[in-house]
N, C-alpha and C. Protein backbone atom coordinates (compact mmCIF):
# COMPACT_ATOMS: atom_id res chain seq x y z
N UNK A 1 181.95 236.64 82.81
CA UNK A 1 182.42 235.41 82.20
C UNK A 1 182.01 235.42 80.73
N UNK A 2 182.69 234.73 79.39
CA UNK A 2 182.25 235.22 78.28
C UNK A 2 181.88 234.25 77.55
N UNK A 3 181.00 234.48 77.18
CA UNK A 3 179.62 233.04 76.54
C UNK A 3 180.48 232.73 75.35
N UNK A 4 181.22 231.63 75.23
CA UNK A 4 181.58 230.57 74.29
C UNK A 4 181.25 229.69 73.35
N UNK A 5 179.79 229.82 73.95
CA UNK A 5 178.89 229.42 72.78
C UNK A 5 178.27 229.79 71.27
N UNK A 6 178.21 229.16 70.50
CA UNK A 6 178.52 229.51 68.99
C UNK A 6 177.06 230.31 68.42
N UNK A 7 177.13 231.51 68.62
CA UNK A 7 175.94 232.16 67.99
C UNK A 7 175.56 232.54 66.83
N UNK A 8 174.73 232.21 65.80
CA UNK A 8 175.05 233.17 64.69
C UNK A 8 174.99 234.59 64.54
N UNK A 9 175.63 235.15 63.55
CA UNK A 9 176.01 236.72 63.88
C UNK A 9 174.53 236.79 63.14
N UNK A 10 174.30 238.28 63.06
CA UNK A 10 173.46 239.42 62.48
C UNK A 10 173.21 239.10 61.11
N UNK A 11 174.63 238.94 60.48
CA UNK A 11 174.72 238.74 59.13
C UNK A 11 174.36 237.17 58.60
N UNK A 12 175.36 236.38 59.52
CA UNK A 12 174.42 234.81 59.18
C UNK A 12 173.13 235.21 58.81
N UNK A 13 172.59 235.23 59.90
CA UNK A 13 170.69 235.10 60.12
C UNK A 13 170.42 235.97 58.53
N UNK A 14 170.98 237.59 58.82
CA UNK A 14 169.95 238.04 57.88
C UNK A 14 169.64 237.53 56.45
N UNK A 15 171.37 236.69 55.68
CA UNK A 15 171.84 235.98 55.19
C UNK A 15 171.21 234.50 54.49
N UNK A 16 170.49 233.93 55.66
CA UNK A 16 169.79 232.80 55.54
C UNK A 16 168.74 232.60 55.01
N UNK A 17 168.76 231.18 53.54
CA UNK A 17 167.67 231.63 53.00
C UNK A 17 166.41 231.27 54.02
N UNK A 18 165.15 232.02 52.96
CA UNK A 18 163.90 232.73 53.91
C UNK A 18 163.05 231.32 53.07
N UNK A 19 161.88 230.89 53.41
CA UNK A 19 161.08 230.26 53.09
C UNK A 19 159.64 230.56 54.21
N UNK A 20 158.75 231.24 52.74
CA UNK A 20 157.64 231.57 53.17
C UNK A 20 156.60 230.28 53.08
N UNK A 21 155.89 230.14 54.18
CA UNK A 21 155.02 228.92 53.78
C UNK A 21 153.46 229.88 53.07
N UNK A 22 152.95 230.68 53.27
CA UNK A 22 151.88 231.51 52.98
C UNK A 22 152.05 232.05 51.64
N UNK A 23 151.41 231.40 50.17
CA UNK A 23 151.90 232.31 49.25
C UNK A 23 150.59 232.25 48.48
N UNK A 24 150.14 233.45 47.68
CA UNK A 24 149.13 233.58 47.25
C UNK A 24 149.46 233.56 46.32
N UNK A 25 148.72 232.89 44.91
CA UNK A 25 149.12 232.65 43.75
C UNK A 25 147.96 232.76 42.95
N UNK A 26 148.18 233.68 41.72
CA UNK A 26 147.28 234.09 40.92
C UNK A 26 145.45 234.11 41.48
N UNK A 27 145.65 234.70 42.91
CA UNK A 27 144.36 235.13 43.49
C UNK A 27 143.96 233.98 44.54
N UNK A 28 144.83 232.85 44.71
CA UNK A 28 143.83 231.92 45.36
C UNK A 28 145.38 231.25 46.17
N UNK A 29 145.01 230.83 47.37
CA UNK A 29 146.25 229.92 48.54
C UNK A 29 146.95 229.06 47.80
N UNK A 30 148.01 229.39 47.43
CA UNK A 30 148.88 227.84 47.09
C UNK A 30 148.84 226.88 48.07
N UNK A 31 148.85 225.43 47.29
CA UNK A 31 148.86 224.21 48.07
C UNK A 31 150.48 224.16 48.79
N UNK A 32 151.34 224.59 47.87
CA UNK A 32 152.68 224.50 48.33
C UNK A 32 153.28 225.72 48.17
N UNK A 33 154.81 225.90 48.34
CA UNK A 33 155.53 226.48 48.26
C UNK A 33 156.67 226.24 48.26
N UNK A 34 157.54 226.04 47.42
CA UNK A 34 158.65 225.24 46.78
C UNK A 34 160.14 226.51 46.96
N UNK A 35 159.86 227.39 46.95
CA UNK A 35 160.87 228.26 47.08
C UNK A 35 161.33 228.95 47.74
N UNK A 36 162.66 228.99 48.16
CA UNK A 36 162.79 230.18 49.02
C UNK A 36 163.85 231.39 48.62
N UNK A 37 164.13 231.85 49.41
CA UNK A 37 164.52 233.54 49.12
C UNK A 37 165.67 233.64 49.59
N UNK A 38 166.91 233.97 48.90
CA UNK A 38 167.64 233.76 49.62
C UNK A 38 168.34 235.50 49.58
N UNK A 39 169.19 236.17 50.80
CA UNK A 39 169.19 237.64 50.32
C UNK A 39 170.96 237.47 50.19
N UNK A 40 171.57 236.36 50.41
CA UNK A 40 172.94 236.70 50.75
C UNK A 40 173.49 236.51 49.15
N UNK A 41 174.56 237.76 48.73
CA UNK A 41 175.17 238.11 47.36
C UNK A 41 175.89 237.34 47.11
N UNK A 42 176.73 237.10 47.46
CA UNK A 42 178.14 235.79 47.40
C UNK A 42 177.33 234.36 47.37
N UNK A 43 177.09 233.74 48.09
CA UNK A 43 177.05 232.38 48.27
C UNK A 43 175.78 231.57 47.78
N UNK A 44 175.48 230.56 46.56
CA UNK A 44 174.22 230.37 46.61
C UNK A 44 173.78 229.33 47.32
N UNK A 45 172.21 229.42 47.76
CA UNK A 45 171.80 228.75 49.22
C UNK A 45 171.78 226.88 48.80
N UNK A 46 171.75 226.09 49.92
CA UNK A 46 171.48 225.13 49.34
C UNK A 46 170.37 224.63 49.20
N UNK A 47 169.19 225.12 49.82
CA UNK A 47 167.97 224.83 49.14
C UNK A 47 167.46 225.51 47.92
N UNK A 48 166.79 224.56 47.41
CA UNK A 48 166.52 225.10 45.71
C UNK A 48 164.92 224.14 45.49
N UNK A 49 164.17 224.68 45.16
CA UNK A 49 164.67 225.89 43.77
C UNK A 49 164.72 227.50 44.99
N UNK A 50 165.34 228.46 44.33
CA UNK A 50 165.51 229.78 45.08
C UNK A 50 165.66 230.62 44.42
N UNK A 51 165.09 231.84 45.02
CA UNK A 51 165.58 232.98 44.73
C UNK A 51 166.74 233.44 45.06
N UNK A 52 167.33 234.17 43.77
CA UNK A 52 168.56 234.76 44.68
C UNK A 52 169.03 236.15 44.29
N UNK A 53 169.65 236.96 44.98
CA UNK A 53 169.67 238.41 44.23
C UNK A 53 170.42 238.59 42.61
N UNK A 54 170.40 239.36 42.28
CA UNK A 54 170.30 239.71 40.38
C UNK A 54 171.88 239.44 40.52
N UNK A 55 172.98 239.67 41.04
CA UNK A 55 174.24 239.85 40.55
C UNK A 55 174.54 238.15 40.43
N UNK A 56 174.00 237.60 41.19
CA UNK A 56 174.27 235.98 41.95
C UNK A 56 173.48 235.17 40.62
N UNK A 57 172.51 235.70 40.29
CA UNK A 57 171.71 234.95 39.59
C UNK A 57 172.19 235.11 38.41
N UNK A 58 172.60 236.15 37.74
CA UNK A 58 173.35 236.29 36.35
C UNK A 58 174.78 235.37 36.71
N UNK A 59 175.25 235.27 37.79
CA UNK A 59 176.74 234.82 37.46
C UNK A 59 176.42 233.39 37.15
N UNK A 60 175.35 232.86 37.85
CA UNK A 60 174.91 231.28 37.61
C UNK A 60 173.43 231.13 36.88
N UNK A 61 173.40 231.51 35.58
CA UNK A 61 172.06 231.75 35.17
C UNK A 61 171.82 230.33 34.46
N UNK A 62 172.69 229.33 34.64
CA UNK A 62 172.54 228.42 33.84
C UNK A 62 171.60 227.39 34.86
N UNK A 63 171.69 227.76 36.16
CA UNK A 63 171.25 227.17 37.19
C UNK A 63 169.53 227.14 36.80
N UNK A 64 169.09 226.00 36.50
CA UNK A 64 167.37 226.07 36.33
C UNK A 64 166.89 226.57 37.17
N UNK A 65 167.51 226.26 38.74
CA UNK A 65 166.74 226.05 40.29
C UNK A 65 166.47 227.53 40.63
N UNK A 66 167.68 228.09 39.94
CA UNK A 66 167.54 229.70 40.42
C UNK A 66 166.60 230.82 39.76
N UNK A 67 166.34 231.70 40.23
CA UNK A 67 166.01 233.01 39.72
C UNK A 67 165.71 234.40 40.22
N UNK A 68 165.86 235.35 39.46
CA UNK A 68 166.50 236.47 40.39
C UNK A 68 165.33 236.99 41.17
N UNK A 69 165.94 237.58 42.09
CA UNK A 69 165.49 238.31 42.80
C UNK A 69 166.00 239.68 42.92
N UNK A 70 164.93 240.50 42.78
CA UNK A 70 165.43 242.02 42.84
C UNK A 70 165.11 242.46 43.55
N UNK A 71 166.48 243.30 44.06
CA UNK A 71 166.03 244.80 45.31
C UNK A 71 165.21 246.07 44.81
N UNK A 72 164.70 246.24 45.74
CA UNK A 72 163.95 247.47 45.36
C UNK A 72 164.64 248.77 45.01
N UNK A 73 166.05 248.26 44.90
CA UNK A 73 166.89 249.96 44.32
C UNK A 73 167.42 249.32 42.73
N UNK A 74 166.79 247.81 42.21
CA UNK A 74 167.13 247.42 40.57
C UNK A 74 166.75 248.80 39.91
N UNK A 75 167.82 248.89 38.96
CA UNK A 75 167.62 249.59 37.95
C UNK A 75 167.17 248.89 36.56
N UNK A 76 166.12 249.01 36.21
CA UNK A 76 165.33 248.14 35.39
C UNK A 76 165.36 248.59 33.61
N UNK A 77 166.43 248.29 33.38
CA UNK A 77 166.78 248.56 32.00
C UNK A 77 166.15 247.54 31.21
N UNK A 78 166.04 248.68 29.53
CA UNK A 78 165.55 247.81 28.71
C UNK A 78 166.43 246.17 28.33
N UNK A 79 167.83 246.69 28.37
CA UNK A 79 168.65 245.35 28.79
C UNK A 79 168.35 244.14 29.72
N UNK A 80 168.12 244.72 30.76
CA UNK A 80 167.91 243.57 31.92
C UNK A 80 166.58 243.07 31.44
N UNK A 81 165.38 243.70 31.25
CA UNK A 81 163.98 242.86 31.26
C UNK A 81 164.22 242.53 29.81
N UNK A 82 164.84 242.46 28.89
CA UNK A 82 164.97 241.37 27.74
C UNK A 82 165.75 240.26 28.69
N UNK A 83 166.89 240.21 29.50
CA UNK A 83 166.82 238.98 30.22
C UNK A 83 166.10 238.40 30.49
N UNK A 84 165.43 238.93 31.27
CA UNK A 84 164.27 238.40 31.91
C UNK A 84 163.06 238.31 31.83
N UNK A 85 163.22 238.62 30.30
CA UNK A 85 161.44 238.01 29.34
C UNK A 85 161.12 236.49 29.39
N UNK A 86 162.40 236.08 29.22
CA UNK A 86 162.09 234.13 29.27
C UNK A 86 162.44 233.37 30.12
N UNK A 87 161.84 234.00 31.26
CA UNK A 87 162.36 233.64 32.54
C UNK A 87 161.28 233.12 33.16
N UNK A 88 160.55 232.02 33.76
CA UNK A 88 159.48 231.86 34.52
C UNK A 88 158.56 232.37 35.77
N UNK A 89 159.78 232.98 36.15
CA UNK A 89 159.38 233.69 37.35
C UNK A 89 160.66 234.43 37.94
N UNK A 90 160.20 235.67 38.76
CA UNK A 90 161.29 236.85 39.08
C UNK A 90 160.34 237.09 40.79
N UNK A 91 161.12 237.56 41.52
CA UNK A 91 160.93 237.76 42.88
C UNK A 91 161.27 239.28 43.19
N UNK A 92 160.32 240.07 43.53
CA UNK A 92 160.80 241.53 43.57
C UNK A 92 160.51 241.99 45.30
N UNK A 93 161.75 242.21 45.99
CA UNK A 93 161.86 242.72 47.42
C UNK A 93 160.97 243.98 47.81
N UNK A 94 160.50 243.36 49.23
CA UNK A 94 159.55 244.74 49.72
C UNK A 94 160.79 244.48 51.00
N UNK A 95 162.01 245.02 51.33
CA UNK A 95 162.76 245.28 52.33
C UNK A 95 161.31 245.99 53.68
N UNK A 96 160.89 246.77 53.18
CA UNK A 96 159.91 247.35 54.47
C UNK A 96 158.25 247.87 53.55
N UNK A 97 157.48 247.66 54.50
CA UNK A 97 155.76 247.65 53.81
C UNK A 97 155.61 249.28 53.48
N UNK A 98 156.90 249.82 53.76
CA UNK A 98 156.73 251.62 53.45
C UNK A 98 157.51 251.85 52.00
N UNK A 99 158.24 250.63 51.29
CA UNK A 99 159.02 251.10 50.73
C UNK A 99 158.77 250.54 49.26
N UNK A 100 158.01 251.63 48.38
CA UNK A 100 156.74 251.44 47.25
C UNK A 100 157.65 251.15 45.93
N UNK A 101 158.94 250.82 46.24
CA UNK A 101 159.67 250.93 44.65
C UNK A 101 159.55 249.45 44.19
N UNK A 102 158.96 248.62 44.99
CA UNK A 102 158.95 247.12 44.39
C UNK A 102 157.53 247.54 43.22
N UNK A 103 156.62 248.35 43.72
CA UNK A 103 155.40 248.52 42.87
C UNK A 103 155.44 249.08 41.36
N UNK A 104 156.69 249.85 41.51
CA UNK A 104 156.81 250.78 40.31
C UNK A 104 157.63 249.26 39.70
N UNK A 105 158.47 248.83 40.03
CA UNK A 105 159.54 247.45 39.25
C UNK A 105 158.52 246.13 38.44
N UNK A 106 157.33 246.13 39.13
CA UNK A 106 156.50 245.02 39.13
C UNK A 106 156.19 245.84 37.71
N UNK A 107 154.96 246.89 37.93
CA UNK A 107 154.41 247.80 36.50
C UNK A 107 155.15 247.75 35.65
N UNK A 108 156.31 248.25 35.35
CA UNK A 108 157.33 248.57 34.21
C UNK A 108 157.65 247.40 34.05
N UNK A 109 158.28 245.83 34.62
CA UNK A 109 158.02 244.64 33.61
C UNK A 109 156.97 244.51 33.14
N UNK A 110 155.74 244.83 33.98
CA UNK A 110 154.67 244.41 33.04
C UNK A 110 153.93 244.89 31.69
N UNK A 111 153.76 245.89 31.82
CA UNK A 111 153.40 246.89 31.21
C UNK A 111 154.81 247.71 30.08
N UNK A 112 155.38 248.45 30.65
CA UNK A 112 156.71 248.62 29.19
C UNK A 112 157.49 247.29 28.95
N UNK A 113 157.38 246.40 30.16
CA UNK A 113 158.28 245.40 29.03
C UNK A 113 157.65 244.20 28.62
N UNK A 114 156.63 244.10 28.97
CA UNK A 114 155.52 243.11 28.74
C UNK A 114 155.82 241.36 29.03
N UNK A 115 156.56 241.40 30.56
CA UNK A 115 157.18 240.32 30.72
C UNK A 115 155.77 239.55 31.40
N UNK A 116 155.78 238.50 30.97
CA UNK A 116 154.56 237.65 31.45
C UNK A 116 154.47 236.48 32.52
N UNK A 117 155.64 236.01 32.86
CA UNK A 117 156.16 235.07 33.40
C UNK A 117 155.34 235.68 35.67
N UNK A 118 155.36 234.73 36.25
CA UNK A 118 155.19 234.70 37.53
C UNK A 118 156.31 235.82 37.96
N UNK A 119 155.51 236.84 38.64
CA UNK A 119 155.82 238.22 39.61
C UNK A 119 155.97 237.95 41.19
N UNK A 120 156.79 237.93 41.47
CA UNK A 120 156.10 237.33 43.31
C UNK A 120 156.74 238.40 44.22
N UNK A 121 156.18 239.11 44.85
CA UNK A 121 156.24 240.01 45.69
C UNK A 121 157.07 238.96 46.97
N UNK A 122 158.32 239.64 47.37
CA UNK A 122 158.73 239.21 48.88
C UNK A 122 159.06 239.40 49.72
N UNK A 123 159.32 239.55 51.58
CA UNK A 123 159.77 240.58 51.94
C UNK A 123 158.60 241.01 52.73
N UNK A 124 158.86 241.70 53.29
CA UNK A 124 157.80 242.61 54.30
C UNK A 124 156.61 242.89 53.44
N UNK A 125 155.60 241.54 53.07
CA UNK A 125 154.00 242.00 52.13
C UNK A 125 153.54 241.50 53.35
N UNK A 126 152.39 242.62 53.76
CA UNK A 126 151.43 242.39 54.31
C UNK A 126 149.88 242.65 53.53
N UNK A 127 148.87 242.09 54.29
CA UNK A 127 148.02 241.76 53.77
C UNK A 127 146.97 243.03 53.19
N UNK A 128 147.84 243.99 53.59
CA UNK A 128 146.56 245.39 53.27
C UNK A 128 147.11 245.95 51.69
N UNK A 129 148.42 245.37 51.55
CA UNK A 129 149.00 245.90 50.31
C UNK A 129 148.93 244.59 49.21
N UNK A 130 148.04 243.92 49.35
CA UNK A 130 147.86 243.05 48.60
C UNK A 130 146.89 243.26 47.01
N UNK A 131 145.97 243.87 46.96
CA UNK A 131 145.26 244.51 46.39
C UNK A 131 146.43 245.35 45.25
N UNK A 132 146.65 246.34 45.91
CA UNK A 132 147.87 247.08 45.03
C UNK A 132 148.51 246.96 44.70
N UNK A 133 149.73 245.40 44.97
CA UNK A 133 150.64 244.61 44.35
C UNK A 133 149.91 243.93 43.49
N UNK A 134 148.69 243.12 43.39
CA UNK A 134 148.24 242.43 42.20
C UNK A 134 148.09 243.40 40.88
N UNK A 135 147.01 244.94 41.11
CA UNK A 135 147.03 246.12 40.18
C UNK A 135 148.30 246.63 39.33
N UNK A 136 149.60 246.24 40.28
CA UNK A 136 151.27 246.74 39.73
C UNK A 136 151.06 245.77 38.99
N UNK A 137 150.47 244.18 38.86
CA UNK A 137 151.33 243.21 38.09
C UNK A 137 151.76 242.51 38.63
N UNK A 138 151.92 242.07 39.90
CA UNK A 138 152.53 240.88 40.80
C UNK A 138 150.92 239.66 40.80
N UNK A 139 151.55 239.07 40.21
CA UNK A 139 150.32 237.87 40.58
C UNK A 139 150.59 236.66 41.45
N UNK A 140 152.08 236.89 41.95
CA UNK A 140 152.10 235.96 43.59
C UNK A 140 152.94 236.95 44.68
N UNK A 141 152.16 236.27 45.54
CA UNK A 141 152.85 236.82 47.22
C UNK A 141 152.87 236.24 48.28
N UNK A 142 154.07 236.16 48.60
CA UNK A 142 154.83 235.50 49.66
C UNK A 142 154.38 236.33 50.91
N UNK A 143 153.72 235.78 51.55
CA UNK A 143 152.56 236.50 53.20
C UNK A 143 153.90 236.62 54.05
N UNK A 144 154.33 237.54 54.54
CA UNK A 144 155.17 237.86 56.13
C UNK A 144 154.59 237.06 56.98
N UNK A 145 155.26 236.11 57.42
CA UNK A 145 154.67 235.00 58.69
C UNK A 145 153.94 235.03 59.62
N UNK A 146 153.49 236.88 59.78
CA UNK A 146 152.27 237.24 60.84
C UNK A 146 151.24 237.14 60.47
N UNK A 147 151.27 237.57 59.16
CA UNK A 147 149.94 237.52 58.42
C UNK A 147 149.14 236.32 57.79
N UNK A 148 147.92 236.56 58.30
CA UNK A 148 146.72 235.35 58.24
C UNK A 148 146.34 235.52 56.54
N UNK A 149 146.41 233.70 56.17
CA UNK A 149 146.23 233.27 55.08
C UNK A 149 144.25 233.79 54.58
N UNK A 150 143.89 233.68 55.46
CA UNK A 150 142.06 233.91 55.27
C UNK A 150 142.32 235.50 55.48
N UNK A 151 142.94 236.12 56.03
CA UNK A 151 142.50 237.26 55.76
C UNK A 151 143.08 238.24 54.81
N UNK A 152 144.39 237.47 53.85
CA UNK A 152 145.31 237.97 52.90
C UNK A 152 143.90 237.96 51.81
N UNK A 153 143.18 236.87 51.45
CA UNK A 153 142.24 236.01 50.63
C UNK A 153 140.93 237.33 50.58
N UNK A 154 140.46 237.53 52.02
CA UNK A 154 139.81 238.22 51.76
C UNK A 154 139.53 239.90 51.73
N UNK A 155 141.04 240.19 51.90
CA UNK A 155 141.36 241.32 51.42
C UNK A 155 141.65 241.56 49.99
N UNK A 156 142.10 240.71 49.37
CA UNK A 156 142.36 240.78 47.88
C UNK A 156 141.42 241.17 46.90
N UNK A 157 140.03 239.92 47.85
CA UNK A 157 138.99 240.35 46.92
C UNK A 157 137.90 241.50 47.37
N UNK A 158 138.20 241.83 48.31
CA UNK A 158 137.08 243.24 48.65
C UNK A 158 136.78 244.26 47.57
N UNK A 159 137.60 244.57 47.09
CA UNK A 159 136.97 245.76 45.58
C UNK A 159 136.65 245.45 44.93
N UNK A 160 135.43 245.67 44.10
CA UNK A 160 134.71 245.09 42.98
C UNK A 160 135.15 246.11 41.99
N UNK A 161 135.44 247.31 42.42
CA UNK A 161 135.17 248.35 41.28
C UNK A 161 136.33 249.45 41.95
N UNK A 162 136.73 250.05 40.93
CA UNK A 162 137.85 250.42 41.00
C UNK A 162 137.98 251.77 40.09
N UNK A 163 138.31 252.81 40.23
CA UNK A 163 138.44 254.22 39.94
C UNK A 163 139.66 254.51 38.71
N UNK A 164 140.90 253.96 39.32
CA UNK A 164 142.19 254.51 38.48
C UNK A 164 142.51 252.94 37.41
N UNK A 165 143.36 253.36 36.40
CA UNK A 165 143.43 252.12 35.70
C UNK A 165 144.78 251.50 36.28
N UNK A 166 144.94 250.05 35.94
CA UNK A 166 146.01 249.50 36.78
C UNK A 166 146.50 248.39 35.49
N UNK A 167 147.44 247.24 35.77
CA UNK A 167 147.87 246.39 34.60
C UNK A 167 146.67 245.30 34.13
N UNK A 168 145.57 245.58 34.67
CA UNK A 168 144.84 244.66 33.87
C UNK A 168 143.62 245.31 33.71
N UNK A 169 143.01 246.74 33.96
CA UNK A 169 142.39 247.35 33.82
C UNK A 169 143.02 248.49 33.18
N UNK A 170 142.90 248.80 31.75
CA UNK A 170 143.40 250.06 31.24
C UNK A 170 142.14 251.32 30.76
N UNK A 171 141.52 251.09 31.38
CA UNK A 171 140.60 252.18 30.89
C UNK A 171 140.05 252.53 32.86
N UNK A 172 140.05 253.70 32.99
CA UNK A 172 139.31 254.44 34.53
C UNK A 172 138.19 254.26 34.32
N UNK A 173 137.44 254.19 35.82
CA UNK A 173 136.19 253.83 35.74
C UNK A 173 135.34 254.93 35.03
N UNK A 174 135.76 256.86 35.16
CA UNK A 174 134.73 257.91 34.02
C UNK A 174 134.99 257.00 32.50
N UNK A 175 135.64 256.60 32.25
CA UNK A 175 136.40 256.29 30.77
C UNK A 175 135.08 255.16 30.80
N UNK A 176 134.90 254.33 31.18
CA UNK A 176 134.38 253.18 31.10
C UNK A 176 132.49 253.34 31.10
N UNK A 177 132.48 254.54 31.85
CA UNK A 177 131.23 255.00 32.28
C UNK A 177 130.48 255.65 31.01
N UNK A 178 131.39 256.15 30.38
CA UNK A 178 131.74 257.14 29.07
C UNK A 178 131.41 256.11 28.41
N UNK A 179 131.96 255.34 27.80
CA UNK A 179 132.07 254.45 26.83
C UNK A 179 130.62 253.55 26.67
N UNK A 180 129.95 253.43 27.91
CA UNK A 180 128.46 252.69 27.72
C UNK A 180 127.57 253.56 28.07
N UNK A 181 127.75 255.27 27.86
CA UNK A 181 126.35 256.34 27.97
C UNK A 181 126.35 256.66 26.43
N UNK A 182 127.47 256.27 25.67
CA UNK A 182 127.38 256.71 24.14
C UNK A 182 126.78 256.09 23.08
């Protein structure tokens, strides 16, 4: 007999914007979270303010509520991040916790293009890659709904000291070691 009932497809769902309640912001739990994520190209969502992907967000850039969101296959031209120097905030996709090109996108605004505005990691962040998204330059993150707010917190801060240089540490720890035996 054939179920008549109105399901949403694959694409609805995947489609639908996302709203993370868990977001870590410049090192410490946001009280709120005002935004959500939306992944579908065509249509913009009706909750706002939102993220929405780069093609969607340039066609309606006049939209305050919006701002882009990038896939982890953006090609990050010196063009595009002069867009998006005076922009308040940009949302960069982790599609899967294996897939490291949001890290390299985060660095290169920060660092070659020296965009300063709110970074927010979204998407499959879990709490062990939290540490290494703040070092790229992301100074917010949107927690995957499994992951515990106390233990995102106290993973972030476990390293005191740190070996390689990253966007807010530019000198390695020999470099540094060097610098106060002289």
């Amino acid at each position: 007999m054939p179920n008549n009932v109105d399901t949403p497809t694959d694409e609805a769902q995947a489609n639908a914007p996302v709203h993370v309640d868990h977001l870590l912001l410049d090192g410490e739990l946001a009280a709120e979270n005002a935004w959500c994520v939306s992944y579908d190209a065509d249509t913009l969502p009706e909750q706002r303010p939102a993220f929405v992907p780069l093609p969607l967000w340039q066609a309606n850039k006049q939209d305050e509520e919006l701002a882009p969101l990038l896939l982890s296959d953006t090609e990050l031209t010196s063009a595009l991040a002069a867009t998006l120097a005076p922009l308040p905030a940009v949302a960069i996709d982790f599609p899967s916790f294996t897939d490291g090109r949001g890290y390299s996108l985060a660095r290169l605004l920060r660092e070659r293009f020296g965009y300063a505005g709110e970074v927010r990691a979204v998407g499959d962040v879990l709490v062990d890659q939290l540490d290494y998204m703040r070092r790229c330059g992301f100074n917010a993150m949107a927690l995957r709904d499994d992951q515990h707010p106390d233990d995102a917190l106290r993973l972030l801060n476990s390293f005191s000291v740190r070996y390689q240089t990253d966007v807010e540490e530019r000198q390695a720890l020999f470099e540094r070691r060097l610098a106060t035996s002289e």
